[in-house]
C-alpha atoms as a PDB file:
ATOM      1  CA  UNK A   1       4.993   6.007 -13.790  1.00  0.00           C
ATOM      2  CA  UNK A   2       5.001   9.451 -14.594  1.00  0.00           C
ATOM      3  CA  UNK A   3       2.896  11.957 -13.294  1.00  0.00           C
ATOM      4  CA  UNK A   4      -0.322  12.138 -16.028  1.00  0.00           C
ATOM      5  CA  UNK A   5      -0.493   8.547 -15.050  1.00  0.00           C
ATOM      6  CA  UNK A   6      -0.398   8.909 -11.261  1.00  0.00           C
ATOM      7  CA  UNK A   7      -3.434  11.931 -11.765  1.00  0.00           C
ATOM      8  CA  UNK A   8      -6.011   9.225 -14.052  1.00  0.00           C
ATOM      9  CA  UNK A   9      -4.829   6.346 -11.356  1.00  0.00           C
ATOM     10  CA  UNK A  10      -5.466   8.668  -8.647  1.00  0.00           C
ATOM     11  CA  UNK A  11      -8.814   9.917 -10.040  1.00  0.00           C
ATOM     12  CA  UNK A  12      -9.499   6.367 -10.646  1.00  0.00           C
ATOM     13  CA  UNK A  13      -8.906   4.901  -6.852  1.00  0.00           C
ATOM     14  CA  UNK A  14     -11.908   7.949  -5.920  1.00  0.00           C
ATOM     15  CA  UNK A  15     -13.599   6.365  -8.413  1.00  0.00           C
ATOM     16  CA  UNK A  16     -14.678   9.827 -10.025  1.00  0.00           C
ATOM     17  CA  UNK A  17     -15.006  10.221 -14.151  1.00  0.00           C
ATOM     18  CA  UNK A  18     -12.878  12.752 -16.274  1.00  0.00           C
ATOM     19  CA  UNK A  19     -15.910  14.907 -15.714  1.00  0.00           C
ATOM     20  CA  UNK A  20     -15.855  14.829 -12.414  1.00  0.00           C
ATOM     21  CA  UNK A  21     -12.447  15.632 -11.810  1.00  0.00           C
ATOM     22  CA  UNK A  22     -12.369  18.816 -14.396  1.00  0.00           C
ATOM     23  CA  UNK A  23     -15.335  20.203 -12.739  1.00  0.00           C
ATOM     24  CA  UNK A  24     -13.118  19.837  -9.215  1.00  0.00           C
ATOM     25  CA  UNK A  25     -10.329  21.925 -11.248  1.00  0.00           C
ATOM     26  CA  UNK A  26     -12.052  24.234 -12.534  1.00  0.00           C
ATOM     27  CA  UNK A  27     -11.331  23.614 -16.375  1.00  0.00           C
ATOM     28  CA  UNK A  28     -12.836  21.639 -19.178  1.00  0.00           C
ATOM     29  CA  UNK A  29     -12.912  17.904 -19.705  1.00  0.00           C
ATOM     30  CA  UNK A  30     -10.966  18.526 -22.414  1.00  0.00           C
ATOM     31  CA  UNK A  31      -8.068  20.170 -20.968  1.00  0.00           C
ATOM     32  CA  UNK A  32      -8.423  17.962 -18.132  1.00  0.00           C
ATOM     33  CA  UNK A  33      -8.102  14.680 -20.481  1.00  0.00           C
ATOM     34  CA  UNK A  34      -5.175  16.523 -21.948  1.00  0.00           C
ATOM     35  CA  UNK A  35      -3.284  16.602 -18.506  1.00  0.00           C
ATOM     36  CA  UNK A  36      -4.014  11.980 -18.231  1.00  0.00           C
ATOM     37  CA  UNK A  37      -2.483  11.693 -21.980  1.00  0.00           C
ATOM     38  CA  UNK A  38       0.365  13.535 -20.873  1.00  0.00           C
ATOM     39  CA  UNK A  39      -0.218  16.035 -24.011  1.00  0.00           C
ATOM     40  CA  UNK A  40       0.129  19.580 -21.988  1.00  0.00           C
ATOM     41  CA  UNK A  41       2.908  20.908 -19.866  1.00  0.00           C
ATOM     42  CA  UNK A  42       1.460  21.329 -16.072  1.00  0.00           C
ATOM     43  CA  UNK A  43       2.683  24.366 -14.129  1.00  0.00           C
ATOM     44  CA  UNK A  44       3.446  24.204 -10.265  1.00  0.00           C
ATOM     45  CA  UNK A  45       0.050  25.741 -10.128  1.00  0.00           C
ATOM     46  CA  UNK A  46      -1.669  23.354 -11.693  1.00  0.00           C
ATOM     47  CA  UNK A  47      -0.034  20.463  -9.876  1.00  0.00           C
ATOM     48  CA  UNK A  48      -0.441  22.129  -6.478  1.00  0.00           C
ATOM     49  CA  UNK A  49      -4.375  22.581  -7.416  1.00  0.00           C
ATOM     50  CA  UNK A  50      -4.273  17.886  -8.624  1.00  0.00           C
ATOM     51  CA  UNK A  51      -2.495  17.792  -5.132  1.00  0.00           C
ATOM     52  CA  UNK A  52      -4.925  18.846  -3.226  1.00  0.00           C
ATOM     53  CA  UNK A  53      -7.863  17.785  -4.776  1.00  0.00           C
ATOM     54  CA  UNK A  54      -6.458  14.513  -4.618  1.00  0.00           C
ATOM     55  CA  UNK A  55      -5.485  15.229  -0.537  1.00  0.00           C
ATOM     56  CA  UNK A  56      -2.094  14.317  -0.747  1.00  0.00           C
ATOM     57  CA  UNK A  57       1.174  16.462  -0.875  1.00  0.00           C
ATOM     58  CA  UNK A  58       2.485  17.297  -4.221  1.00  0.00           C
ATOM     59  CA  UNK A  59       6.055  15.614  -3.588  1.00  0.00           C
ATOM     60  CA  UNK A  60       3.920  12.408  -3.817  1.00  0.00           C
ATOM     61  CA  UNK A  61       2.064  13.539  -6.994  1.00  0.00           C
ATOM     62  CA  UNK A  62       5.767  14.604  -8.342  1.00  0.00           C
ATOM     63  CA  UNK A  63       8.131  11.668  -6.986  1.00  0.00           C
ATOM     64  CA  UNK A  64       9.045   8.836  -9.290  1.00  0.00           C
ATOM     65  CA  UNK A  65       7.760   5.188  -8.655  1.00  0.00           C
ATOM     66  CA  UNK A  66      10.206   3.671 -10.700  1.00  0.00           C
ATOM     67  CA  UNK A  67      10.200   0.874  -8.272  1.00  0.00           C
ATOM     68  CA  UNK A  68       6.412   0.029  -9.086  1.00  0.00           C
ATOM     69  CA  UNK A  69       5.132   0.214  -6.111  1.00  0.00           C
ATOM     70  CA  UNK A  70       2.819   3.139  -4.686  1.00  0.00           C
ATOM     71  CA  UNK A  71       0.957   3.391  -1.477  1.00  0.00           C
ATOM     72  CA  UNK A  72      -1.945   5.411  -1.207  1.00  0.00           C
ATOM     73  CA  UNK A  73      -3.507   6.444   1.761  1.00  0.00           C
ATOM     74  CA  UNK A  74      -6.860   8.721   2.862  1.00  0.00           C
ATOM     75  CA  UNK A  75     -10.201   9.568   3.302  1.00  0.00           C
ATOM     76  CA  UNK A  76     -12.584   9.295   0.432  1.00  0.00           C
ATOM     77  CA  UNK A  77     -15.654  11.235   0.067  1.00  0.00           C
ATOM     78  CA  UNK A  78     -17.548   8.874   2.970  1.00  0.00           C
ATOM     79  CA  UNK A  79     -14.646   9.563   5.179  1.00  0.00           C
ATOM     80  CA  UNK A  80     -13.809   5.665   5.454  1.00  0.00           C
ATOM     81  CA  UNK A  81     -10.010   5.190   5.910  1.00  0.00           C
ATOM     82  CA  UNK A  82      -8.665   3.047   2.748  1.00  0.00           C
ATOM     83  CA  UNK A  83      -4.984   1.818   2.317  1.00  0.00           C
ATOM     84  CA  UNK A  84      -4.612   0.835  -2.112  1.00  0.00           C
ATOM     85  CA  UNK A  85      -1.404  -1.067  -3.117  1.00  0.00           C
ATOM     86  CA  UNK A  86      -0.157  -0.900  -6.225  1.00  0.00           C
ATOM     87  CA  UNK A  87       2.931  -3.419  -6.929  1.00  0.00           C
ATOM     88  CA  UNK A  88       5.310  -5.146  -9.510  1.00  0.00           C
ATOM     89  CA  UNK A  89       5.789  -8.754  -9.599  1.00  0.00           C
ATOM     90  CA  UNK A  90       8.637  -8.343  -7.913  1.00  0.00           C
ATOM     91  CA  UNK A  91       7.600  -7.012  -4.861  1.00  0.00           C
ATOM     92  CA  UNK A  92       4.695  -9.423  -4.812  1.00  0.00           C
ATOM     93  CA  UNK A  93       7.329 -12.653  -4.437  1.00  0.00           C
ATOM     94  CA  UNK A  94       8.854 -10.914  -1.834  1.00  0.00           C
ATOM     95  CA  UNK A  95       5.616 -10.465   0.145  1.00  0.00           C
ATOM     96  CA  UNK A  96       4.957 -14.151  -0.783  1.00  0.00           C
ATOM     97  CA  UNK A  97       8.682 -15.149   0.417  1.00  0.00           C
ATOM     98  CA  UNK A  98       8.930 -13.330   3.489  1.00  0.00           C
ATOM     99  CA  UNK A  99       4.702 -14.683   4.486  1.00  0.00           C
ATOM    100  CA  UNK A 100       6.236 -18.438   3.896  1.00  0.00           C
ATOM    101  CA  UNK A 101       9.402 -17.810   6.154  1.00  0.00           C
ATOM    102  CA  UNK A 102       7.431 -16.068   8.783  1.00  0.00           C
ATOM    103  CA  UNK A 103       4.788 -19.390   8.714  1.00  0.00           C
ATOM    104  CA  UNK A 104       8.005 -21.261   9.180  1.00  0.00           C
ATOM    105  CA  UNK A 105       9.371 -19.565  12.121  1.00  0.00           C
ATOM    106  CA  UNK A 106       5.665 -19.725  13.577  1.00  0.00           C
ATOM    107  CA  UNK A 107       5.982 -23.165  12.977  1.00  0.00           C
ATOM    108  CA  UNK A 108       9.423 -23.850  14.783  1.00  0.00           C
ATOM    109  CA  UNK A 109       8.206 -21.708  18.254  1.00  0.00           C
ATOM    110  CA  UNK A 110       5.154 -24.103  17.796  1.00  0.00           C
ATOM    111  CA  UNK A 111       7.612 -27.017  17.941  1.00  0.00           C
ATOM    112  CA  UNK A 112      10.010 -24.927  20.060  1.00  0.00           C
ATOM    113  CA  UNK A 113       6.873 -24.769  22.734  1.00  0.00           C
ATOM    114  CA  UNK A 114       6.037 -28.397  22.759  1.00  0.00           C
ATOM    115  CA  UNK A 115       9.027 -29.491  23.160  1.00  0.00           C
ATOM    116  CA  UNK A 116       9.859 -27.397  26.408  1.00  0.00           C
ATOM    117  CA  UNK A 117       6.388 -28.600  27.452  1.00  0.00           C
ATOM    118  CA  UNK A 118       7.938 -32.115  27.234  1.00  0.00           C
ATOM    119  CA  UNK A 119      11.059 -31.522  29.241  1.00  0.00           C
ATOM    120  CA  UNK A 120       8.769 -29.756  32.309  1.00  0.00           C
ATOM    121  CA  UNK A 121       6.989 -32.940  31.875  1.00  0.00           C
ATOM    122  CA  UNK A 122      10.109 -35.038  32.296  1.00  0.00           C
ATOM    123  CA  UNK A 123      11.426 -33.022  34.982  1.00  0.00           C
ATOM    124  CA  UNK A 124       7.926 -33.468  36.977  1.00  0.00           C
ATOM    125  CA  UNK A 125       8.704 -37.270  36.604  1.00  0.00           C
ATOM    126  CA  UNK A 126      12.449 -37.159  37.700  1.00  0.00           C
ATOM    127  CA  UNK A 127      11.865 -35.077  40.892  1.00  0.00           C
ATOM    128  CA  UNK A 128       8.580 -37.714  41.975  1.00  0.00           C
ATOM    129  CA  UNK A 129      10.975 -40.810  40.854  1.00  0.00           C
ATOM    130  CA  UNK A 130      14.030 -39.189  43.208  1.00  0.00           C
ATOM    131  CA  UNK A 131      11.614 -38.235  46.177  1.00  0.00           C
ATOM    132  CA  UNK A 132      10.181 -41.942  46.429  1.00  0.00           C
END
């Protein structure tokens, strides 16, 4: 994902228009529509000044995703906390995988439990057969 996509996704998840986000810079829609197509060259300026109106350090703005997954994390304009996910298929079967093995493992303690609940129960009945 490079970075002119990152800025319109990031816009996006505040849910603000083109408008809105070239008034926050400063600049015209146009040049701001320029920067989501990718058709003008940002300077470290101009990226510091996405950063923070976006909240978020510029080494996320500038670091590649190639792995297609980004986590986003702040405060939006009501100051509610909100976590966004953004993931390939790949990473989604994973998550799927690793939920079905850790239903499994709840499953075997669940078995793991009655079973030990048996044995006490067994034991109970030994020691009152032996002290009769």
């Amino acid at each position: 994902m490079g970075i002119n996509e990152k800025v319109r996704l990031f816009r996006e998840l505040n849910q603000w228009s083109q408008e809105e986000m070239a008034e926050r810079m400063n600049m015209s829609v146009t040049g701001y529509a320029k920067i989501e197509r990718g058709e003008t060259n940002l300077s470290l300026h101009k990226l510091k000044q996405i950063a923070s109106v976006f909240q978020i350090d510029l080494i996320d703005l500038l670091s590649p995703s190639d792995n297609g997954v980004i986590l986003i994390g702040g405060e939006n304009n009501q100051n509610h906390f909100r976590n966004n996910y953004y993931g390939s298929q790949e990473a989604e079967f994973k998550i799927e995988k690793l939920e079905l093995e850790l239903k499994h493992k709840d499953e075997l303690l669940a078995q793991k439990d009655h079973e030990l609940e048996n044995l006490k129960e067994l034991m109970n009945l030994l020691k009152q057969s032996i002290g009769k």
